[in-house]
PDB file of N, CA and C in Angstrom:
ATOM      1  N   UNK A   1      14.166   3.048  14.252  1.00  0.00           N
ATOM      2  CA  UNK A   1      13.033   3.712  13.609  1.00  0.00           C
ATOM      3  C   UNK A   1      11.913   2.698  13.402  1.00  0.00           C
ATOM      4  N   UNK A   2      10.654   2.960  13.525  1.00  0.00           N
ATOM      5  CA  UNK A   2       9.165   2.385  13.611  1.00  0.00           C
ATOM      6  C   UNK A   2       9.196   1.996  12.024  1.00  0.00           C
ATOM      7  N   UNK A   3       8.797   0.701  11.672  1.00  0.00           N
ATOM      8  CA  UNK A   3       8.080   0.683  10.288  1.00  0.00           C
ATOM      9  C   UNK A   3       7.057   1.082   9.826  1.00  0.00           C
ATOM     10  N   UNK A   4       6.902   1.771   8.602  1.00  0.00           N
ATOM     11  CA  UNK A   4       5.768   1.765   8.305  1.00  0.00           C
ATOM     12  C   UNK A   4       4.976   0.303   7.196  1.00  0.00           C
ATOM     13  N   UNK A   5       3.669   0.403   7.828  1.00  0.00           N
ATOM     14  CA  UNK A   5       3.490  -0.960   7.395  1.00  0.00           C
ATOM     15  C   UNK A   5       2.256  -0.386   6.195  1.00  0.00           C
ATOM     16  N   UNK A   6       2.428  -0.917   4.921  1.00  0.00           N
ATOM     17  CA  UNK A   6       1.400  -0.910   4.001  1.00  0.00           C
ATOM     18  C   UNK A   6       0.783  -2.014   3.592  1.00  0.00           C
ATOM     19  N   UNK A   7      -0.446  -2.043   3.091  1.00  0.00           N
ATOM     20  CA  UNK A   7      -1.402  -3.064   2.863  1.00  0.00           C
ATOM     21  C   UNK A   7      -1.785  -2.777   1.632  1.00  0.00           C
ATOM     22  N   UNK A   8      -1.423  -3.640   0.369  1.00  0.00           N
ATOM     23  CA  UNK A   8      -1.955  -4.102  -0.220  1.00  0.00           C
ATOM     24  C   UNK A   8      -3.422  -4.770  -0.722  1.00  0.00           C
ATOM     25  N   UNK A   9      -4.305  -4.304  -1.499  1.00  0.00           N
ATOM     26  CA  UNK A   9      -5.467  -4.928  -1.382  1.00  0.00           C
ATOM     27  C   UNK A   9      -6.290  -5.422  -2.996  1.00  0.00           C
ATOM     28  N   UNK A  10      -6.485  -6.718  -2.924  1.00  0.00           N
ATOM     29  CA  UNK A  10      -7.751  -7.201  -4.210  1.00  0.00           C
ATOM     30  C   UNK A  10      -8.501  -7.826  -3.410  1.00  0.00           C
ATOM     31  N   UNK A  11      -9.434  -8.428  -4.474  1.00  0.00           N
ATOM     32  CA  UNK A  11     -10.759  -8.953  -3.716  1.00  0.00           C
ATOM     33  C   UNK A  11     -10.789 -10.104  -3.058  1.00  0.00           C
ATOM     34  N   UNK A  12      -9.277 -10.821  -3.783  1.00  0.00           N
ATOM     35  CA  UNK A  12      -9.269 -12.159  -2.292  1.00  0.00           C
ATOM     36  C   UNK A  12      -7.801 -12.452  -1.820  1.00  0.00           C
ATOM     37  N   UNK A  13      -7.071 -11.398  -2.384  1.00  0.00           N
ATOM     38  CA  UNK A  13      -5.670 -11.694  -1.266  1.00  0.00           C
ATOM     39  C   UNK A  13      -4.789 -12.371  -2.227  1.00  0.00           C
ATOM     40  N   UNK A  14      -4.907 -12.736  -3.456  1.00  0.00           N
ATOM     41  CA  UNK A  14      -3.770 -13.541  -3.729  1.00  0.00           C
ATOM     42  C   UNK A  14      -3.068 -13.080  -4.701  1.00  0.00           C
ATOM     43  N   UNK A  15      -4.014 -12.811  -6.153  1.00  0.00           N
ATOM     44  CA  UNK A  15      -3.325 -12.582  -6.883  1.00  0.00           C
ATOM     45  C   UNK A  15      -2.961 -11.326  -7.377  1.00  0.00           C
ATOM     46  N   UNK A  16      -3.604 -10.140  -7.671  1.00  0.00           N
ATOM     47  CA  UNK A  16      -3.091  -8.489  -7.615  1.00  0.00           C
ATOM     48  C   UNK A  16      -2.614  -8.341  -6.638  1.00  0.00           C
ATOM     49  N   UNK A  17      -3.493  -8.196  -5.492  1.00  0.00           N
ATOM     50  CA  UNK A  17      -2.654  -7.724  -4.185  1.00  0.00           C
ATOM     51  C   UNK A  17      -1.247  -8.091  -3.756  1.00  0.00           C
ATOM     52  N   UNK A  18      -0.728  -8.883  -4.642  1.00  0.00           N
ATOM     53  CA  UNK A  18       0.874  -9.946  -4.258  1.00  0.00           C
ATOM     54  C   UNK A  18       1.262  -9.193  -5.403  1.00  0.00           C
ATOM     55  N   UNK A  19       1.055  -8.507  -6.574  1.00  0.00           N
ATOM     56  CA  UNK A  19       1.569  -8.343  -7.950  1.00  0.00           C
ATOM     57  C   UNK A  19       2.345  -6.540  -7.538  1.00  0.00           C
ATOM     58  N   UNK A  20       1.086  -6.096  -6.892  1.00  0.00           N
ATOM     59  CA  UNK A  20       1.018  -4.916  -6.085  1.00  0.00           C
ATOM     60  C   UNK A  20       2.518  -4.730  -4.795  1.00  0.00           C
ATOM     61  N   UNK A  21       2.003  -5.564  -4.429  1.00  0.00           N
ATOM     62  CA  UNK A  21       3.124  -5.560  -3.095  1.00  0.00           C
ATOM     63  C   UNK A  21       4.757  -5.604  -3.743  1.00  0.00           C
ATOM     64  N   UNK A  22       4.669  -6.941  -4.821  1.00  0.00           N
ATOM     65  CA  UNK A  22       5.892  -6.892  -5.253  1.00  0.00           C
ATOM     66  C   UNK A  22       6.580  -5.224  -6.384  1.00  0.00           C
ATOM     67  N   UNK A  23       5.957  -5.007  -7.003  1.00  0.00           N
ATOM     68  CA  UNK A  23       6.134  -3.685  -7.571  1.00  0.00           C
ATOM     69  C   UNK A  23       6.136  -2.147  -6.585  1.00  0.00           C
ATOM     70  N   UNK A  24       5.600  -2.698  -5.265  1.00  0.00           N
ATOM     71  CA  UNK A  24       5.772  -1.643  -4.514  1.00  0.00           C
ATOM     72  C   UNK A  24       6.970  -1.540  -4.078  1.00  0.00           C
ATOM     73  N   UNK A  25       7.056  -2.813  -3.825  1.00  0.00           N
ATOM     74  CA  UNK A  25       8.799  -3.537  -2.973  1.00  0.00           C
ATOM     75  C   UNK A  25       9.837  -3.211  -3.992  1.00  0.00           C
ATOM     76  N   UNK A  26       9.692  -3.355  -5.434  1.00  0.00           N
ATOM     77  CA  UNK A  26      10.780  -2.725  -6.067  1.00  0.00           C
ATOM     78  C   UNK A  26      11.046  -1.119  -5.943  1.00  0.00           C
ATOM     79  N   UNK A  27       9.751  -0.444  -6.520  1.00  0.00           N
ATOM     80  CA  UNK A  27      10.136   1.282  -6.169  1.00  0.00           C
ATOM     81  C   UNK A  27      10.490   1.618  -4.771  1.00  0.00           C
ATOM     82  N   UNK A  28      10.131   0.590  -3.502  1.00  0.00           N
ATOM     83  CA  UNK A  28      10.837   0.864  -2.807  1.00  0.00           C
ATOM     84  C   UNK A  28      12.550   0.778  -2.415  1.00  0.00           C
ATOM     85  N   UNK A  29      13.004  -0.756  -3.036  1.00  0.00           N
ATOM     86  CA  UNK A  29      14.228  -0.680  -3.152  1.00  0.00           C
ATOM     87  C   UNK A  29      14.980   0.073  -4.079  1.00  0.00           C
ATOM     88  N   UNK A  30      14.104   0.674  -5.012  1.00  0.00           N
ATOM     89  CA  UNK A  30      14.723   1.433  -5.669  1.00  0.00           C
ATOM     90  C   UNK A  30      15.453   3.118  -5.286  1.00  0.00           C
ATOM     91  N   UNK A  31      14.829   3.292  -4.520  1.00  0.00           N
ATOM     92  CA  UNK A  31      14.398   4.305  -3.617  1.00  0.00           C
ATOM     93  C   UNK A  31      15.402   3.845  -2.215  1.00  0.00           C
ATOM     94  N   UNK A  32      16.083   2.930  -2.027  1.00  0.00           N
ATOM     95  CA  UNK A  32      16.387   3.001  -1.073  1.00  0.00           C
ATOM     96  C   UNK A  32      15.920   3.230   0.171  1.00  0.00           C
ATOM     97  N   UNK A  33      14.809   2.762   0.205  1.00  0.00           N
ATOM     98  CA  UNK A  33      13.609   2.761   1.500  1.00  0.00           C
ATOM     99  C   UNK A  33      13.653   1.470   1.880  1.00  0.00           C
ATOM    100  N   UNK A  34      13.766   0.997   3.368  1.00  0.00           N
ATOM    101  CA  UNK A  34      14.255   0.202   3.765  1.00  0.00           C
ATOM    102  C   UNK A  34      13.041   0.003   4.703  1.00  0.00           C
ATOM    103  N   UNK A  35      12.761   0.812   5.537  1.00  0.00           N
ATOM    104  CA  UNK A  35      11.636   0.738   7.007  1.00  0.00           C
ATOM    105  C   UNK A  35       9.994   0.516   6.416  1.00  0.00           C
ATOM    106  N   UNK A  36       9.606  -0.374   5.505  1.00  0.00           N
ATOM    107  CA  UNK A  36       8.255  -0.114   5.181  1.00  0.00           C
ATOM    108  C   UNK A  36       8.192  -2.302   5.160  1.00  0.00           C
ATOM    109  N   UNK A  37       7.424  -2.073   5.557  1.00  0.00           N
ATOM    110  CA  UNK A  37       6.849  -3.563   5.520  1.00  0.00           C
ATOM    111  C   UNK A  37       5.486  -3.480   4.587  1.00  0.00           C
ATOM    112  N   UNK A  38       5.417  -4.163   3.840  1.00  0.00           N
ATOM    113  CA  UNK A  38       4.313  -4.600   2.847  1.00  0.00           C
ATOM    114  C   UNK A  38       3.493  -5.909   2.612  1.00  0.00           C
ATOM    115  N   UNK A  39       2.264  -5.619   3.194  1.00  0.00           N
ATOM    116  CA  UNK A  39       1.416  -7.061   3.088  1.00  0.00           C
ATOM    117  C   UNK A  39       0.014  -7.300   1.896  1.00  0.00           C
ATOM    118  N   UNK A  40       0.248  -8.377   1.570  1.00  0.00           N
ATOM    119  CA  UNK A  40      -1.398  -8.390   0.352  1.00  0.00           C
ATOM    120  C   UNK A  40      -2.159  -8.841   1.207  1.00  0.00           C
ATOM    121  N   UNK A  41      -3.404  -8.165   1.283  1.00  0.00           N
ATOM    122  CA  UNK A  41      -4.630  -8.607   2.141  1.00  0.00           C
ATOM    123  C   UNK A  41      -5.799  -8.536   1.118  1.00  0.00           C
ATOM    124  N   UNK A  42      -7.033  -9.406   0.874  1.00  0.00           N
ATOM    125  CA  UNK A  42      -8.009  -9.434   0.681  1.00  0.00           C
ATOM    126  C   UNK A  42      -9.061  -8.370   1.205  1.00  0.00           C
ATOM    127  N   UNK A  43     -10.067  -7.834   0.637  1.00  0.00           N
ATOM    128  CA  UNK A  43     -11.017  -6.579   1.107  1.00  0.00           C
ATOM    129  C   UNK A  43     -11.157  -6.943   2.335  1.00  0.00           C
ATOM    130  N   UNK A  44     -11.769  -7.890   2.423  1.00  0.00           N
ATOM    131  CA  UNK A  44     -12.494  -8.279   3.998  1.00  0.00           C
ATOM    132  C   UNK A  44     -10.993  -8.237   5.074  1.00  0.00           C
ATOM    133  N   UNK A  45     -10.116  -9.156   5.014  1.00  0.00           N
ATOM    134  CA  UNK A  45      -9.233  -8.833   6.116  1.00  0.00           C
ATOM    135  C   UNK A  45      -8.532  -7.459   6.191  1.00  0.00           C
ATOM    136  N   UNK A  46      -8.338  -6.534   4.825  1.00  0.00           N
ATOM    137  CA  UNK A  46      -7.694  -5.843   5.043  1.00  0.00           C
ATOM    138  C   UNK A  46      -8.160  -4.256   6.108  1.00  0.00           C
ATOM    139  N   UNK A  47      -9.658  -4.739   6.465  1.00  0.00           N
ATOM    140  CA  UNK A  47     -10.135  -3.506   7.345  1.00  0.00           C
ATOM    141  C   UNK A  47     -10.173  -3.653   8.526  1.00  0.00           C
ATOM    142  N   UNK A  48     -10.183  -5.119   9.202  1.00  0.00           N
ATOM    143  CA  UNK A  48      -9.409  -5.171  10.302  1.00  0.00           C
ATOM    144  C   UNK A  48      -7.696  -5.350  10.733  1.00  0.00           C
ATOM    145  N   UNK A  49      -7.123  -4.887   9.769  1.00  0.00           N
ATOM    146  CA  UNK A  49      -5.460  -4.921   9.692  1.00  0.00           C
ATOM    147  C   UNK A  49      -5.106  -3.952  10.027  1.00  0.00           C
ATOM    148  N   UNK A  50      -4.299  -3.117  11.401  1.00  0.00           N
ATOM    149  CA  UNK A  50      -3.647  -2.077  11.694  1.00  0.00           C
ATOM    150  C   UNK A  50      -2.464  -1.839  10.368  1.00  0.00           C
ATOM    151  N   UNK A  51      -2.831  -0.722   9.641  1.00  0.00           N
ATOM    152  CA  UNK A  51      -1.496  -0.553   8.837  1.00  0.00           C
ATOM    153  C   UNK A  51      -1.474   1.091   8.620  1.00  0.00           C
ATOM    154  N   UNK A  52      -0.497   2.080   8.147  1.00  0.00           N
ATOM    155  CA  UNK A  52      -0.015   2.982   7.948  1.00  0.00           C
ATOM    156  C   UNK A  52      -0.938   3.726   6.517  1.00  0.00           C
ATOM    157  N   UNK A  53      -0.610   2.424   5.936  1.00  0.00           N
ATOM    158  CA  UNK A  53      -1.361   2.888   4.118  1.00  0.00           C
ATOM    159  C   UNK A  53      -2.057   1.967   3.564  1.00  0.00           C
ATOM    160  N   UNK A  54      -2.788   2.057   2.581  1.00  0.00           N
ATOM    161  CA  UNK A  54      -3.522   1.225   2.156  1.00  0.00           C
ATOM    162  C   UNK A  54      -3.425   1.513  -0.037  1.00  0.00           C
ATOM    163  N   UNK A  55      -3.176   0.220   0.144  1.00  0.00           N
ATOM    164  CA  UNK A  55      -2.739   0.511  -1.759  1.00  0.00           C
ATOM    165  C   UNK A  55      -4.272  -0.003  -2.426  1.00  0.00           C
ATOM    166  N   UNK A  56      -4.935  -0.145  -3.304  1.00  0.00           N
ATOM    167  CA  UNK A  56      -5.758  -0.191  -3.652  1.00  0.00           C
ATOM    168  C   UNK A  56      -6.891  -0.107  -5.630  1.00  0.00           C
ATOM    169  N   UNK A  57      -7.112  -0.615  -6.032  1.00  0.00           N
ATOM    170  CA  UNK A  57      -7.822  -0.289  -6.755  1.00  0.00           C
ATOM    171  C   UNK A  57      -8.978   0.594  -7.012  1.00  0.00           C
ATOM    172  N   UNK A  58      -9.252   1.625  -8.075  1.00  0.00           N
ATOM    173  CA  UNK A  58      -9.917   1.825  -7.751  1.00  0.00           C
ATOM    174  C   UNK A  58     -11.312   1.203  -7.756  1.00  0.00           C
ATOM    175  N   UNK A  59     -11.387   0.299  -8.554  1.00  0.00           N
ATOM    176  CA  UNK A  59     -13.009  -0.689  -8.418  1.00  0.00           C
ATOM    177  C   UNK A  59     -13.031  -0.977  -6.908  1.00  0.00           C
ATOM    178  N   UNK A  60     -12.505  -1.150  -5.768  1.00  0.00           N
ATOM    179  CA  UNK A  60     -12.419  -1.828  -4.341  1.00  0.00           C
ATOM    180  C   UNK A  60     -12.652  -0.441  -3.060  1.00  0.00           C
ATOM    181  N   UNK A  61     -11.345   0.664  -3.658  1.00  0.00           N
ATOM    182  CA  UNK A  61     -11.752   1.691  -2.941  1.00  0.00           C
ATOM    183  C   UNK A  61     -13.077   2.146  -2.777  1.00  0.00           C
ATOM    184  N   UNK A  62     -14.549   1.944  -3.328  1.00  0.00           N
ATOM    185  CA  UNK A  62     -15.565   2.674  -2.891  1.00  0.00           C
ATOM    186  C   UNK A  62     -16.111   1.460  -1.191  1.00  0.00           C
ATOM    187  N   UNK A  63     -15.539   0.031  -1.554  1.00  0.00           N
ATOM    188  CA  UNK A  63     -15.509  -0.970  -0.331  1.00  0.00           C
ATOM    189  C   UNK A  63     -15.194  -0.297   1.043  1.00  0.00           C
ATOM    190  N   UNK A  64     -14.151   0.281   1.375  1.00  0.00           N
ATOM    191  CA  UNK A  64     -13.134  -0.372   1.668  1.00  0.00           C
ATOM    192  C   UNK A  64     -12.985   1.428   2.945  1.00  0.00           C
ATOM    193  N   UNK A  65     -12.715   2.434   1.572  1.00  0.00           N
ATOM    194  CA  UNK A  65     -12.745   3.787   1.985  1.00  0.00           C
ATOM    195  C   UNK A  65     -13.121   4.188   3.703  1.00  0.00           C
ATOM    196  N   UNK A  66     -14.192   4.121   3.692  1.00  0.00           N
ATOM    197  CA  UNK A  66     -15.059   4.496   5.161  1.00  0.00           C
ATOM    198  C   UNK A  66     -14.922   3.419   5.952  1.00  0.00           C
ATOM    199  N   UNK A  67     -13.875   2.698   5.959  1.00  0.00           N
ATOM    200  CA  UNK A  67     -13.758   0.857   6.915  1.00  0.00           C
ATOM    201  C   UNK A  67     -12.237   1.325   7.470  1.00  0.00           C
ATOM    202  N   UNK A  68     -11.602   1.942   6.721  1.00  0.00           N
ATOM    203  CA  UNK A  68     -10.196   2.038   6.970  1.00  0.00           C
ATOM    204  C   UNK A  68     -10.137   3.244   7.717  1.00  0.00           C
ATOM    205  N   UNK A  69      -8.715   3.024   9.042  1.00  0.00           N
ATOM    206  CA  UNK A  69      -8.512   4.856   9.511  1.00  0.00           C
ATOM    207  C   UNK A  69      -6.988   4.861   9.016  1.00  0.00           C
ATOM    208  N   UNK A  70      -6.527   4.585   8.101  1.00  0.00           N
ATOM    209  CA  UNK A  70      -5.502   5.565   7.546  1.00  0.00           C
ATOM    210  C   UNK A  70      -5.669   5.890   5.815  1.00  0.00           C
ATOM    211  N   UNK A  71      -4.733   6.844   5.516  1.00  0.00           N
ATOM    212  CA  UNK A  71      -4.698   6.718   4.466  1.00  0.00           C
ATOM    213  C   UNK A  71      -4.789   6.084   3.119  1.00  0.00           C
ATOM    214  N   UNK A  72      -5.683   5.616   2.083  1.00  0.00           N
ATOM    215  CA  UNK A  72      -5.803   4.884   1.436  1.00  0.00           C
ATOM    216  C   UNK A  72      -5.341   5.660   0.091  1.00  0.00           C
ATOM    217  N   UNK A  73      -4.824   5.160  -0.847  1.00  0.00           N
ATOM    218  CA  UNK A  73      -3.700   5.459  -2.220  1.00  0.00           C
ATOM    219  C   UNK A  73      -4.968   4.477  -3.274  1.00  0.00           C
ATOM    220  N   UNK A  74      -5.343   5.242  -4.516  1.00  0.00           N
ATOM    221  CA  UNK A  74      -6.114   4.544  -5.455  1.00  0.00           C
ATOM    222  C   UNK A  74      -4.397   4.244  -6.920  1.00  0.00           C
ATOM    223  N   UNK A  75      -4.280   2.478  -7.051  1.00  0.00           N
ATOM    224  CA  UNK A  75      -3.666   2.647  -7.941  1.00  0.00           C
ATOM    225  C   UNK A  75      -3.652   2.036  -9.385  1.00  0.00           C
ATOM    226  N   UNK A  76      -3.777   2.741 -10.239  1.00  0.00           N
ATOM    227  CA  UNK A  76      -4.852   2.250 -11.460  1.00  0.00           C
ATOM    228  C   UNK A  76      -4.112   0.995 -12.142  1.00  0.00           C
ATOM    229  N   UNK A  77      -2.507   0.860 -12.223  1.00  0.00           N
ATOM    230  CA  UNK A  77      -1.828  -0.104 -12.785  1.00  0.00           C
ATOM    231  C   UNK A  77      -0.797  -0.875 -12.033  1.00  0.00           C
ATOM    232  N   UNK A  78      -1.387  -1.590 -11.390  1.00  0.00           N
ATOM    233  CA  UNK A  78      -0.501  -2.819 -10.227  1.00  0.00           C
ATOM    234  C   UNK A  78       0.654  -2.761 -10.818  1.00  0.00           C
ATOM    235  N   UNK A  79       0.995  -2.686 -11.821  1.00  0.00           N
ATOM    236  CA  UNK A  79       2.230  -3.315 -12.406  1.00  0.00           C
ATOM    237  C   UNK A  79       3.397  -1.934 -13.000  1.00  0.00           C
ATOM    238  N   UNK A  80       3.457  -0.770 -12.380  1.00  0.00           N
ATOM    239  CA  UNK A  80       3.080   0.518 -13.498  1.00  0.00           C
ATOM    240  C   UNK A  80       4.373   1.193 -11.932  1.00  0.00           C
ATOM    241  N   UNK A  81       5.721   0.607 -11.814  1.00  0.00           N
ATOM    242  CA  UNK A  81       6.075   1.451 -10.862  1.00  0.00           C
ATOM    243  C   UNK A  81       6.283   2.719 -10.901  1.00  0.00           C
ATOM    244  N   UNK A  82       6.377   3.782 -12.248  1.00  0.00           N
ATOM    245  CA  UNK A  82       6.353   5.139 -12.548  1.00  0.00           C
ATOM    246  C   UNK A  82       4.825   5.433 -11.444  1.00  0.00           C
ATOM    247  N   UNK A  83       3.986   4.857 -11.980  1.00  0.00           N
ATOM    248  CA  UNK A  83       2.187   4.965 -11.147  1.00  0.00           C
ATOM    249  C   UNK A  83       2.442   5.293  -9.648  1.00  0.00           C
ATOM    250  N   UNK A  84       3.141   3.777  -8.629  1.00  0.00           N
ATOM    251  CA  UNK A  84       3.668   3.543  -7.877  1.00  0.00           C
ATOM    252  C   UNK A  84       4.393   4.832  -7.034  1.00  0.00           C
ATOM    253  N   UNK A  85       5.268   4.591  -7.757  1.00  0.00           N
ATOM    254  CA  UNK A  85       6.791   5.742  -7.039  1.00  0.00           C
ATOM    255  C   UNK A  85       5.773   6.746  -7.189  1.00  0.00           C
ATOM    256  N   UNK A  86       5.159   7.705  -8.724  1.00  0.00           N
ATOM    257  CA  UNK A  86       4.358   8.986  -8.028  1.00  0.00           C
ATOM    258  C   UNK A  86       3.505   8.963  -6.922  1.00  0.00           C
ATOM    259  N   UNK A  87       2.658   7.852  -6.483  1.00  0.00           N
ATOM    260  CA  UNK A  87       1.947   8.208  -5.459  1.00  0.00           C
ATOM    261  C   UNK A  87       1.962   7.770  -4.391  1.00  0.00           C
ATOM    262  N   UNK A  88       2.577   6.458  -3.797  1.00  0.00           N
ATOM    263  CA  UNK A  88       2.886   6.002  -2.842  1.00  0.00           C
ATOM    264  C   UNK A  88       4.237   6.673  -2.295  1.00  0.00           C
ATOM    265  N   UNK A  89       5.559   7.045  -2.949  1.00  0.00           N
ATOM    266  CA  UNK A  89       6.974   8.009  -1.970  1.00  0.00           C
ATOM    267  C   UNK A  89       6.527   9.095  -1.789  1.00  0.00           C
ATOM    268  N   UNK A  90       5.879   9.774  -2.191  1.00  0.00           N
ATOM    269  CA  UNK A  90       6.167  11.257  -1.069  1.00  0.00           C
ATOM    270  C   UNK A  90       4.921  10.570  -0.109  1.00  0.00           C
ATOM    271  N   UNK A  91       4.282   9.897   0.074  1.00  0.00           N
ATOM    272  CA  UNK A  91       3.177   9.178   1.562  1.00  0.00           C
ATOM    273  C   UNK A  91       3.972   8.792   2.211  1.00  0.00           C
ATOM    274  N   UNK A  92       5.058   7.790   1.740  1.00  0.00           N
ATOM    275  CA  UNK A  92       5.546   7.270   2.664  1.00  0.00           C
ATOM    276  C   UNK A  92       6.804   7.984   3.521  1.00  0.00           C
ATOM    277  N   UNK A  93       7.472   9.045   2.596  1.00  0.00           N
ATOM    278  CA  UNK A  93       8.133   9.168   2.997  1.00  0.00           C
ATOM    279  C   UNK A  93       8.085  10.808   4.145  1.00  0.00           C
ATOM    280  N   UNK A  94       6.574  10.853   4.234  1.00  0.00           N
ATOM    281  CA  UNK A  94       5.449  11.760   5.213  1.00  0.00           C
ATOM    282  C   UNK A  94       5.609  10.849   5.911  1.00  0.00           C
ATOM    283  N   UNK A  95       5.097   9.577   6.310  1.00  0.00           N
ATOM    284  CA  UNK A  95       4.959   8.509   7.338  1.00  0.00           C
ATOM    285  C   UNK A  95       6.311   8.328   8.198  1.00  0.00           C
ATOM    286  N   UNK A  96       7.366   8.198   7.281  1.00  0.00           N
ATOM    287  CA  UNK A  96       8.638   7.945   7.758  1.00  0.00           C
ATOM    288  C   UNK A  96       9.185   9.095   8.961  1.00  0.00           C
ATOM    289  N   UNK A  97       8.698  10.219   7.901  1.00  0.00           N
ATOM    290  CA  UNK A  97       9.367  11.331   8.713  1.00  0.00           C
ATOM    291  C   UNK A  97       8.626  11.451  10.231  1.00  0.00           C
ATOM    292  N   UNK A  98       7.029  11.482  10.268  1.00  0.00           N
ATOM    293  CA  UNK A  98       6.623  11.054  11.289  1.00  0.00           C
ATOM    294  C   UNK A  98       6.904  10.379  12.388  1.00  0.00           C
ATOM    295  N   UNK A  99       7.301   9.309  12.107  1.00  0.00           N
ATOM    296  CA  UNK A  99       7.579   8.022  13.031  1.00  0.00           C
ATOM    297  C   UNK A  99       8.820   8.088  13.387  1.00  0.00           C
ATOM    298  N   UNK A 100       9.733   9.047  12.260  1.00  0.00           N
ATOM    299  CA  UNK A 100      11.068   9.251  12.691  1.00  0.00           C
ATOM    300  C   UNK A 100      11.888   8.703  13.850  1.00  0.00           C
TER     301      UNK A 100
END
């Protein structure tokens, strides 16, 4: 099965966007989701990055929105996996079934 790959995003790549990724990576293991690869990218690299999803703030999403061609997820508390799990698993697990 194809991964799906999500991208992570703050304004320079290091520190939310990694805080993000890791709290995604838990509701995902929590979840028993295995096929998703997760990267922190900075605004600027993250619109030339082929990826599946796009995680996001909303202060960055008005950036970012019209640069990206997939799906982009606004998420108000990096740290908040209840936040997380509601809005990123049923996306991904649309993506999954897809790529099936």
């Amino acid at each position: 099965m194809a991964k799906v790959k999500v991208v992570t995003v703050c304004g320079f790549g290091i520190g939310s966007s990694l805080i993000l990724k890791m709290t995604l990576d838990s509701v995902l293991d929590s979840a028993g989701i295995r096929d998703v690869e997760s990267e922190p990218h900075d605004v600027t690299s993250c619109v030339g990055t082929e990826a599946d999803l796009v995680l996001v703030s909303k202060e960055l999403a008005p950036q970012i929105e019209d640069k990206v061609s997939c799906p982009l997820i606004v998420i108000g508390n990096f740290l908040s996996e209840q936040e997380v799990g509601e809005k990123v698993l049923p996306a991904i697990r649309e993506l999954l079934q897809k790529k099936g």
